[in-house]
C-alpha atoms as a PDB file:
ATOM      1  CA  UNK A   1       0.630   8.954  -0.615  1.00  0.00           C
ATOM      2  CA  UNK A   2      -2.261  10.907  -1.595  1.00  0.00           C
ATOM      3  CA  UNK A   3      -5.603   9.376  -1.155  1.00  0.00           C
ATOM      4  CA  UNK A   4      -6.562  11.282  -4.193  1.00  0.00           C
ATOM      5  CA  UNK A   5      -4.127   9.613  -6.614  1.00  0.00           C
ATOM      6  CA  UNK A   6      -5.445   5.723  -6.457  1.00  0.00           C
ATOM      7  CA  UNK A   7      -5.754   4.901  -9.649  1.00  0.00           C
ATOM      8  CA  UNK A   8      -7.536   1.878 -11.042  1.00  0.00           C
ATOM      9  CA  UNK A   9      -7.255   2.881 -15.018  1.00  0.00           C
ATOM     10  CA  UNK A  10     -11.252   3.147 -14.687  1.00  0.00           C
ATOM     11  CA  UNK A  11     -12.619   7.243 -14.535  1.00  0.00           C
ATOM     12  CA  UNK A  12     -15.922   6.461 -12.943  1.00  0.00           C
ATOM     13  CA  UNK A  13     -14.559   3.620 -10.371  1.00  0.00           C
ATOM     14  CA  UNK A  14     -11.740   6.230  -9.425  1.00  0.00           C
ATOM     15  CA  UNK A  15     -14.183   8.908  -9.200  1.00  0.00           C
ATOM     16  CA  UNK A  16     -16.283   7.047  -6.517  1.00  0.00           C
ATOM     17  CA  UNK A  17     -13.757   5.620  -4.488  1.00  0.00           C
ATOM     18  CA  UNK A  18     -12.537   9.727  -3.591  1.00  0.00           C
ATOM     19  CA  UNK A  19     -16.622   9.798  -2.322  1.00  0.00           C
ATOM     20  CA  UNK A  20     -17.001   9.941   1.664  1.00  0.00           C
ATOM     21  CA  UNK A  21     -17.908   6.115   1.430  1.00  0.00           C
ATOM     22  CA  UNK A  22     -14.940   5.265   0.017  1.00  0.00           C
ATOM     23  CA  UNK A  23     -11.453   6.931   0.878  1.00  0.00           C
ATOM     24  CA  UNK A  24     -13.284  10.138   1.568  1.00  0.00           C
ATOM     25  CA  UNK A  25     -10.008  12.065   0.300  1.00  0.00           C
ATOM     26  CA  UNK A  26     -11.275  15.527   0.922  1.00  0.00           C
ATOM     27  CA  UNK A  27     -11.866  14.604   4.562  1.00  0.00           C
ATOM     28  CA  UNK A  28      -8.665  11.851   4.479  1.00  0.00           C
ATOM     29  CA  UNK A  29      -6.188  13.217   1.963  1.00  0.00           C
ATOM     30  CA  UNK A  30      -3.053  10.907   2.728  1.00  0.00           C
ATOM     31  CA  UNK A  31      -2.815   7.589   3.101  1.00  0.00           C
ATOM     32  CA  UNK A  32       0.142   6.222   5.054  1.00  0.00           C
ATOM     33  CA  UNK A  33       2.456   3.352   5.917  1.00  0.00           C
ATOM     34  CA  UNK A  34       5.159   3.200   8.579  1.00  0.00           C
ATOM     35  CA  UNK A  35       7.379   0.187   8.760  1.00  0.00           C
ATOM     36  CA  UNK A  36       8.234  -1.991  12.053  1.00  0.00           C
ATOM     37  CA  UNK A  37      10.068  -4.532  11.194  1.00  0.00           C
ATOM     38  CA  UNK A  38      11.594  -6.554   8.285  1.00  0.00           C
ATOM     39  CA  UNK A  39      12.687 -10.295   9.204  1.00  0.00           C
ATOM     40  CA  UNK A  40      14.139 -12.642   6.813  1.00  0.00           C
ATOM     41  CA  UNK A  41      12.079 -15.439   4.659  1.00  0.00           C
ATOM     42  CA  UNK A  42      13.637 -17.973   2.023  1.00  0.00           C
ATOM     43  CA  UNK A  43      16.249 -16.502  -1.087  1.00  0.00           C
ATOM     44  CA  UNK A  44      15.404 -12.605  -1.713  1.00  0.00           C
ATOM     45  CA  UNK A  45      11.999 -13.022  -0.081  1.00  0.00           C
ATOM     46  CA  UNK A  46      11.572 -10.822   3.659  1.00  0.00           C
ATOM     47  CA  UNK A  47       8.162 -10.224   5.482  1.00  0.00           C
ATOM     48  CA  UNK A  48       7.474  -6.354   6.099  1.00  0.00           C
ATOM     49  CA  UNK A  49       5.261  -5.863   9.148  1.00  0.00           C
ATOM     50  CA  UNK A  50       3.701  -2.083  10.094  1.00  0.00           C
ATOM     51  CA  UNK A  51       0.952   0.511  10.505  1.00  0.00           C
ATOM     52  CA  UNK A  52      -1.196   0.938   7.506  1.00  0.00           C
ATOM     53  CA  UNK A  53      -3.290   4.521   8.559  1.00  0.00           C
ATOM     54  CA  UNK A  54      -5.903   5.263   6.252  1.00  0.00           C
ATOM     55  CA  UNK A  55      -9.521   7.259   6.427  1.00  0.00           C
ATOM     56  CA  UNK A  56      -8.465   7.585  10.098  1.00  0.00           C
ATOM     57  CA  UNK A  57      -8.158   4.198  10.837  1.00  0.00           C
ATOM     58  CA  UNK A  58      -4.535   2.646  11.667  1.00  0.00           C
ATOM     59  CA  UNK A  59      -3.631  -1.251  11.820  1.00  0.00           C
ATOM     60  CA  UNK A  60      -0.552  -3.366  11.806  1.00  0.00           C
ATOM     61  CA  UNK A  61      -0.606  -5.295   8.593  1.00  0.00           C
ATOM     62  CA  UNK A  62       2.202  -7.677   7.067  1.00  0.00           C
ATOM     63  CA  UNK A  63       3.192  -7.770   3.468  1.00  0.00           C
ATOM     64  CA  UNK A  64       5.541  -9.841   1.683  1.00  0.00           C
ATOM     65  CA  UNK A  65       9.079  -8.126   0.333  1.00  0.00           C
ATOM     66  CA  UNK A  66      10.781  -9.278  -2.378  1.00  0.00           C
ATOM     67  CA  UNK A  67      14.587  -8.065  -2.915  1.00  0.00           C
ATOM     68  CA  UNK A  68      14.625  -8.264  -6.796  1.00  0.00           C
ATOM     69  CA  UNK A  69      18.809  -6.989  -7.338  1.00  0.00           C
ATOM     70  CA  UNK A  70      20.427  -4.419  -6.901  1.00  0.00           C
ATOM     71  CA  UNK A  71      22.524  -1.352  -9.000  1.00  0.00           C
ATOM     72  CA  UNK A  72      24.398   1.384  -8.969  1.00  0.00           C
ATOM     73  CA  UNK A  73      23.037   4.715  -9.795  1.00  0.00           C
ATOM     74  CA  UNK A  74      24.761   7.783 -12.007  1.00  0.00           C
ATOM     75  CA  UNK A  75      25.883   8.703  -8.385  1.00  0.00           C
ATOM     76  CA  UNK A  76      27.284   5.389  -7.365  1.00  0.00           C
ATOM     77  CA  UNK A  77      25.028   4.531  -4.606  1.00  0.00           C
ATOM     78  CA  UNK A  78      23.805   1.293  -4.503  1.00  0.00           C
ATOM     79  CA  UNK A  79      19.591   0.410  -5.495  1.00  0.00           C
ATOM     80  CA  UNK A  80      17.692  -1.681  -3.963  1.00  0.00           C
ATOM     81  CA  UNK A  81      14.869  -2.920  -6.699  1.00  0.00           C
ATOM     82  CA  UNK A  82      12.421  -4.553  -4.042  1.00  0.00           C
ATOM     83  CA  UNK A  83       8.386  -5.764  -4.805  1.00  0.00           C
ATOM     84  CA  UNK A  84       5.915  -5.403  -2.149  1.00  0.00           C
ATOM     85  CA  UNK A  85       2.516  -7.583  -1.914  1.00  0.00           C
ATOM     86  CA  UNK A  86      -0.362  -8.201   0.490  1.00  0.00           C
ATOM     87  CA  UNK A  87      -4.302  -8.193   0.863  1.00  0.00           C
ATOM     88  CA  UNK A  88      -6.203  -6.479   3.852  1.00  0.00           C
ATOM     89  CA  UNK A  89      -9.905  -6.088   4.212  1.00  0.00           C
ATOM     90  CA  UNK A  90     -11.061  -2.631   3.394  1.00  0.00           C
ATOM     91  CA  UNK A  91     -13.509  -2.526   6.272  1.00  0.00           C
ATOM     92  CA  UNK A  92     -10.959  -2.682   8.538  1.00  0.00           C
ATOM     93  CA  UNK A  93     -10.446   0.957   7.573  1.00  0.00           C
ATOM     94  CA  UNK A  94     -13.888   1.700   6.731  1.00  0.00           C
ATOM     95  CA  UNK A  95     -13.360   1.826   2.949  1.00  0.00           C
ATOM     96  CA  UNK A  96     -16.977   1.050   1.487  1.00  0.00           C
ATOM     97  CA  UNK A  97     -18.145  -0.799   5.112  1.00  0.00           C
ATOM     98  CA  UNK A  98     -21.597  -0.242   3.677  1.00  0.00           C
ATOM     99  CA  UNK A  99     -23.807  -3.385   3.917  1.00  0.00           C
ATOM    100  CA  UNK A 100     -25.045  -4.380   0.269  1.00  0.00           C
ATOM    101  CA  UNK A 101     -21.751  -2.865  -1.794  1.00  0.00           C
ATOM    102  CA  UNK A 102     -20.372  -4.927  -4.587  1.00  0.00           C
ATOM    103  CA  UNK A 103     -17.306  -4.397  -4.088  1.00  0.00           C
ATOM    104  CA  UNK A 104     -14.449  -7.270  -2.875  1.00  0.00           C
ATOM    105  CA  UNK A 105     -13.690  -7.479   0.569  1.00  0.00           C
ATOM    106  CA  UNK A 106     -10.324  -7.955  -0.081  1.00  0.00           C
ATOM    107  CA  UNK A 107      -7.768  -5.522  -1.313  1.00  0.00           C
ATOM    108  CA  UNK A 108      -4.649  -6.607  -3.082  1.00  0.00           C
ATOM    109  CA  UNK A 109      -2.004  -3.749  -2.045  1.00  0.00           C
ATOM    110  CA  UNK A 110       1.084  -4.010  -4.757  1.00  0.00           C
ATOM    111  CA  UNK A 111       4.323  -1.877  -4.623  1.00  0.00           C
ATOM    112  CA  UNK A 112       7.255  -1.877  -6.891  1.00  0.00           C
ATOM    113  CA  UNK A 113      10.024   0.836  -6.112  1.00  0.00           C
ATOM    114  CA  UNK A 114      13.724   1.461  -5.778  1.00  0.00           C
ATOM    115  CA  UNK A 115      15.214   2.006  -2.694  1.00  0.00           C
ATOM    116  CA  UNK A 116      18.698   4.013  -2.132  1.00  0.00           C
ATOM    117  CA  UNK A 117      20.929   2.987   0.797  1.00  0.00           C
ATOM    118  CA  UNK A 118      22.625   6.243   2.214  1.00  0.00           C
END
């Protein structure tokens, strides 16, 4: 994803988290996550583990996957609707690591999609 396009329905607040002390987009302009593994909780409900890589900085990080049904699409493939959740400090990345700054520690990360299996 762009680094650019976190959005937190605030103008000002989004304008200073693209600043160098924040996600620094112009120096960081993506912010990434590649799975390694998915492994099976209770019902529809999975752990996702991989590397979060943002402003440089890349960590494992485990979220929690929720399989909410699935569909077929106009093409007839089938759709996955799945929810993803899970917190991680943002000076672990070096998101705001300055000293005095107001802002949480934690970050709640939050991802609804649809996934198509080929």
């Amino acid at each position: 994803m762009e680094s650019a396009s976190v959005s937190t329905d605030n103008e000002m607040r989004d304008g200073h988290l693209k600043k160098p002390d924040m996600f620094d987009v112009e120096k960081f302009p993506t912010i990434s996550f590649k799975s390694t593994s998915i492994s099976k909780g209770t019902d529809n409900h999975y752990t996702l583990k991989g590397n979060l890589t943002m402003k440089g900085v890349t960590k494992e990080i485990s979220l929690d996957m929720l399989v909410m049904g699935f569909t077929n699409n106009r093409q007839g493939k089938k759709v996955a609707g799945i929810k993803i959740t899970g917190m991680l400090k943002r000076t672990d990345f070096g998101v705001g690591a300055m000293p005095n700054s107001v802002a949480s520690e934690e970050v709640l990360l939050r991802a609804v999609g649809e996934f198509i299996k080929n």
